[in-house]
Protein backbone atom coordinates (compact mmCIF):
# COMPACT_ATOMS: atom_id res chain seq x y z
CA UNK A 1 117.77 82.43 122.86
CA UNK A 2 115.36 80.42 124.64
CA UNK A 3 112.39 78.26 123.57
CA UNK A 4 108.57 78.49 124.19
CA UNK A 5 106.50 75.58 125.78
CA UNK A 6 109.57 73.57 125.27
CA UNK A 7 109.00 73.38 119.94
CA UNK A 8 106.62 74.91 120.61
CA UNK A 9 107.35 74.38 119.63
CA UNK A 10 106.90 75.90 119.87
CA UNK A 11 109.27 76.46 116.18
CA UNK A 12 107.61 75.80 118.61
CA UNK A 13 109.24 77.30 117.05
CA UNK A 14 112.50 79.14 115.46
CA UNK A 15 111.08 82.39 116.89
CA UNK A 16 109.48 81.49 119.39
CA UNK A 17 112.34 80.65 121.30
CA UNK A 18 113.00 84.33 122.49
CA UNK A 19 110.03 84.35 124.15
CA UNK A 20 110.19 81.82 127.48
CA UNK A 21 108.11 82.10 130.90
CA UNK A 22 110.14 83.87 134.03
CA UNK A 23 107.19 85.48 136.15
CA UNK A 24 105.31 84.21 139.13
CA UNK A 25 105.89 80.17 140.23
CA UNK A 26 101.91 79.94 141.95
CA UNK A 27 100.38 79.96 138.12
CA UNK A 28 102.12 77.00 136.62
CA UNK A 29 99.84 74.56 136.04
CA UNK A 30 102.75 71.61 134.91
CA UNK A 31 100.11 68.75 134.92
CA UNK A 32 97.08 70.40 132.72
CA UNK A 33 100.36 70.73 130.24
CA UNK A 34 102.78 67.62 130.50
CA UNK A 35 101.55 67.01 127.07
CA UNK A 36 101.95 69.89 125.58
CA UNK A 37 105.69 70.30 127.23
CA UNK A 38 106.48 66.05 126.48
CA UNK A 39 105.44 67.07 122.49
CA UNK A 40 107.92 70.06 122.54
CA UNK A 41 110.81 68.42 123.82
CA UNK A 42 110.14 65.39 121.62
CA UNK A 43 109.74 67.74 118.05
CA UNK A 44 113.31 68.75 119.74
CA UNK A 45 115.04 65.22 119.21
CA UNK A 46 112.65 64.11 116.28
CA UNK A 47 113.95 64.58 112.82
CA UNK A 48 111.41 67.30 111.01
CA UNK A 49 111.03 70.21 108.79
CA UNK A 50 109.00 72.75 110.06
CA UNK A 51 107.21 75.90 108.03
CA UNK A 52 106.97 78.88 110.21
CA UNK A 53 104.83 82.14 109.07
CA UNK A 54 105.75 85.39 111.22
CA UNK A 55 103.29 88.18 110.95
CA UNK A 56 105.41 90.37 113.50
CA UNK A 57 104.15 94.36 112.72
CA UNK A 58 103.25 96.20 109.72
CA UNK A 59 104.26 94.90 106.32
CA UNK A 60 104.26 91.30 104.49
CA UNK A 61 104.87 88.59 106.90
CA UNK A 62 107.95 86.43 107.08
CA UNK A 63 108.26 83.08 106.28
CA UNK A 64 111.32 81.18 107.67
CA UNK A 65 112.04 76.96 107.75
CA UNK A 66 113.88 74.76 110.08
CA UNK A 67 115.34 71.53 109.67
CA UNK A 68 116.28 68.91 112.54
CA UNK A 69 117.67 66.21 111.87
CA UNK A 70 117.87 64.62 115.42
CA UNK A 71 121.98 66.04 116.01
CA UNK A 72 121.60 69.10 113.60
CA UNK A 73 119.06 71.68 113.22
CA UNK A 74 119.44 74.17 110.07
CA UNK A 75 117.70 77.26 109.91
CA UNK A 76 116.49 79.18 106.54
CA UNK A 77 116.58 83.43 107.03
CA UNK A 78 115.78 85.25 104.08
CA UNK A 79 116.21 82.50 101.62
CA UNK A 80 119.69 81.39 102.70
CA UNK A 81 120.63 77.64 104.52
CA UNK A 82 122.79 78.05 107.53
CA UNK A 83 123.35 75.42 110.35
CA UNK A 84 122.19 76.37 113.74
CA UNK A 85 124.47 77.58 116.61
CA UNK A 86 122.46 75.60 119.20
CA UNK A 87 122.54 72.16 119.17
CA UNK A 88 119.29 70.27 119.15
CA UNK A 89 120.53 68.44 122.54
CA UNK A 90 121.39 72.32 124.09
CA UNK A 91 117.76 73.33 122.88
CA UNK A 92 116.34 70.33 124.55
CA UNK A 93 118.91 71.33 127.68
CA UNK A 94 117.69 74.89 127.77
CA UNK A 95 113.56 74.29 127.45
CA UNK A 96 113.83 71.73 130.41
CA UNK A 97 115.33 74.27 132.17
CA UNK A 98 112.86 76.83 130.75
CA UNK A 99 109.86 74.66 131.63
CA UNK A 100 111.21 73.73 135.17
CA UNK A 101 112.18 77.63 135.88
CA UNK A 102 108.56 78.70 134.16
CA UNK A 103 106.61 80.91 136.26
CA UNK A 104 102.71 80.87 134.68
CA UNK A 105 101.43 78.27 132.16
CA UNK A 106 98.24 76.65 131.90
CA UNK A 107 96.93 74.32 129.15
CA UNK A 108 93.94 72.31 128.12
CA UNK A 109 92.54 70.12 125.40
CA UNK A 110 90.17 72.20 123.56
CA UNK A 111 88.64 69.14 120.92
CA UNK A 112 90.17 66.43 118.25
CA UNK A 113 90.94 67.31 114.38
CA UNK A 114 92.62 65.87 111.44
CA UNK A 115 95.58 67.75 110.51
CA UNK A 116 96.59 66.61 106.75
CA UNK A 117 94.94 63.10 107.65
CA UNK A 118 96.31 62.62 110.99
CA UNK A 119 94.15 62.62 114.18
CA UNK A 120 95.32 65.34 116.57
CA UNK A 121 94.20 66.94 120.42
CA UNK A 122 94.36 70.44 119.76
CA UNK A 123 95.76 71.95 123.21
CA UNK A 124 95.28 75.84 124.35
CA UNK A 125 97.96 77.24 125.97
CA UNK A 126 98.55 80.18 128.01
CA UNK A 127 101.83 81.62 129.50
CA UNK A 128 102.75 84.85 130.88
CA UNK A 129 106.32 85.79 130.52
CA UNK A 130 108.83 88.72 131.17
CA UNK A 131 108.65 89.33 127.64
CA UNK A 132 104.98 89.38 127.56
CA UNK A 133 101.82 87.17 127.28
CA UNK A 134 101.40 84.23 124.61
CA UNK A 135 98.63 82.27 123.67
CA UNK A 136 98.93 79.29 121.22
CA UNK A 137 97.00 76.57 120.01
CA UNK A 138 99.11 73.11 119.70
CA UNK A 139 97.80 70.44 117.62
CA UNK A 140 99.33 67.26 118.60
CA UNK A 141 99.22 63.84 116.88
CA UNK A 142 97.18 61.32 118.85
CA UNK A 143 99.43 58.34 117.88
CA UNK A 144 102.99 59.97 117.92
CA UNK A 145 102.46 62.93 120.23
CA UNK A 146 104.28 64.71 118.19
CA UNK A 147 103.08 68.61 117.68
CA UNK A 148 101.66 68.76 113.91
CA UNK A 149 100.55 72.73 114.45
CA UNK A 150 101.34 75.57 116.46
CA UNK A 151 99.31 79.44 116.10
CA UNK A 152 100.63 81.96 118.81
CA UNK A 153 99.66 85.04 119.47
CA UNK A 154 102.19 87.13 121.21
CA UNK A 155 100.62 89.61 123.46
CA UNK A 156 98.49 92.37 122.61
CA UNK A 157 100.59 93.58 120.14
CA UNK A 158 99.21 91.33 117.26
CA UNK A 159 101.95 89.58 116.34
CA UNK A 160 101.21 86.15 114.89
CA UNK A 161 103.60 82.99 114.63
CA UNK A 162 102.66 79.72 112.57
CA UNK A 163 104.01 76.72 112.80
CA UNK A 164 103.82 73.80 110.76
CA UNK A 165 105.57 70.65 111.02
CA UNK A 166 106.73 67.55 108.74
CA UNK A 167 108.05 64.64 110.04
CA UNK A 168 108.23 62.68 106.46
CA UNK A 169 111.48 62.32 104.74
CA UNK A 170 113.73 64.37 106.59
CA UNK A 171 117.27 65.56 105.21
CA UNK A 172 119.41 68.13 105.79
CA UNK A 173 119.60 70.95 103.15
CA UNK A 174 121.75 70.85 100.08
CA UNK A 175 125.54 71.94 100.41
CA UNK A 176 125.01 72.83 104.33
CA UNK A 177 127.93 72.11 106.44
């Protein structure tokens, strides 16, 4: 699986990370998103809990959790703990590559809001990939540059991803190995 923007996030973020750039090199726009890509990789190696709502099709949508604790990320699917096959440091690994092998991106600051009391840039960001087109907003913490928010919208399909994220008090989940 591969990561978006580089948590995006992307969680970012947990999702997310099927859905990477691979079409044309002549529309990425690396410098209008250095930002955006510098927050992803650093939610990567930050310790957080992130909150991700998936409204993927028809029906209810899904609501899923990650933990990272900086060496460990653990995932919750349908209700249950489990510890991550990838590596926080092969995530980080594989959205450098993804970011340098990108094909179309472009990104730009869209205005300032508080996001639970912290002053964030909220970034727009637009990729076309294999897998389809995505458009997100990133909301990213003016002092940390860490990414506080993430909304995607995959394509023309509908599908929805949110992505919240809690750097406070981080700990791995009970009785996970």
């Amino acid at each position: 699986m591969r990561r978006c923007h580089g948590s995006m996030f992307i969680g970012l973020s947990v999702v997310c990370v099927a859905i990477v750039p691979q079409v044309a090199r002549a529309q990425k726009d690396m410098a209008s998103c250095k930002v955006v890509f510098e927050a992803g990789q650093k939610e990567i190696s930050t310790p957080n809990h992130s909150y991700i709502t998936m409204n993927l099709g028809p029906g209810a949508p899904t609501m899923s959790e990650s933990i990272t604790t900086g060496r460990v990320r653990y995932l919750r699917v349908d209700g249950k703990w489990m510890r991550s096959p990838i590596t926080p440091q092969e995530e980080l690994t594989r959205t450098q590559s993804n970011i340098r092998d990108a094909k179309a991106y472009s990104c730009h600051k869209v205005r300032t809001e508080s996001v639970s009391g912290i002053t964030a840039t909220v970034y727009s960001v637009h990729s076309v990939t294999e897998a389809g087109t995505v458009d997100s907003q990133v909301w990213i913490a003016n002092g940390t540059g860490l990414p506080l928010r993430e909304e995607s919208q995959l394509g023309d399909v509908g599908s929805r991803i949110s992505t919240r994220f809690d750097y406070a008090d981080v700990r791995p989940p009970a009785g996970v190995q």
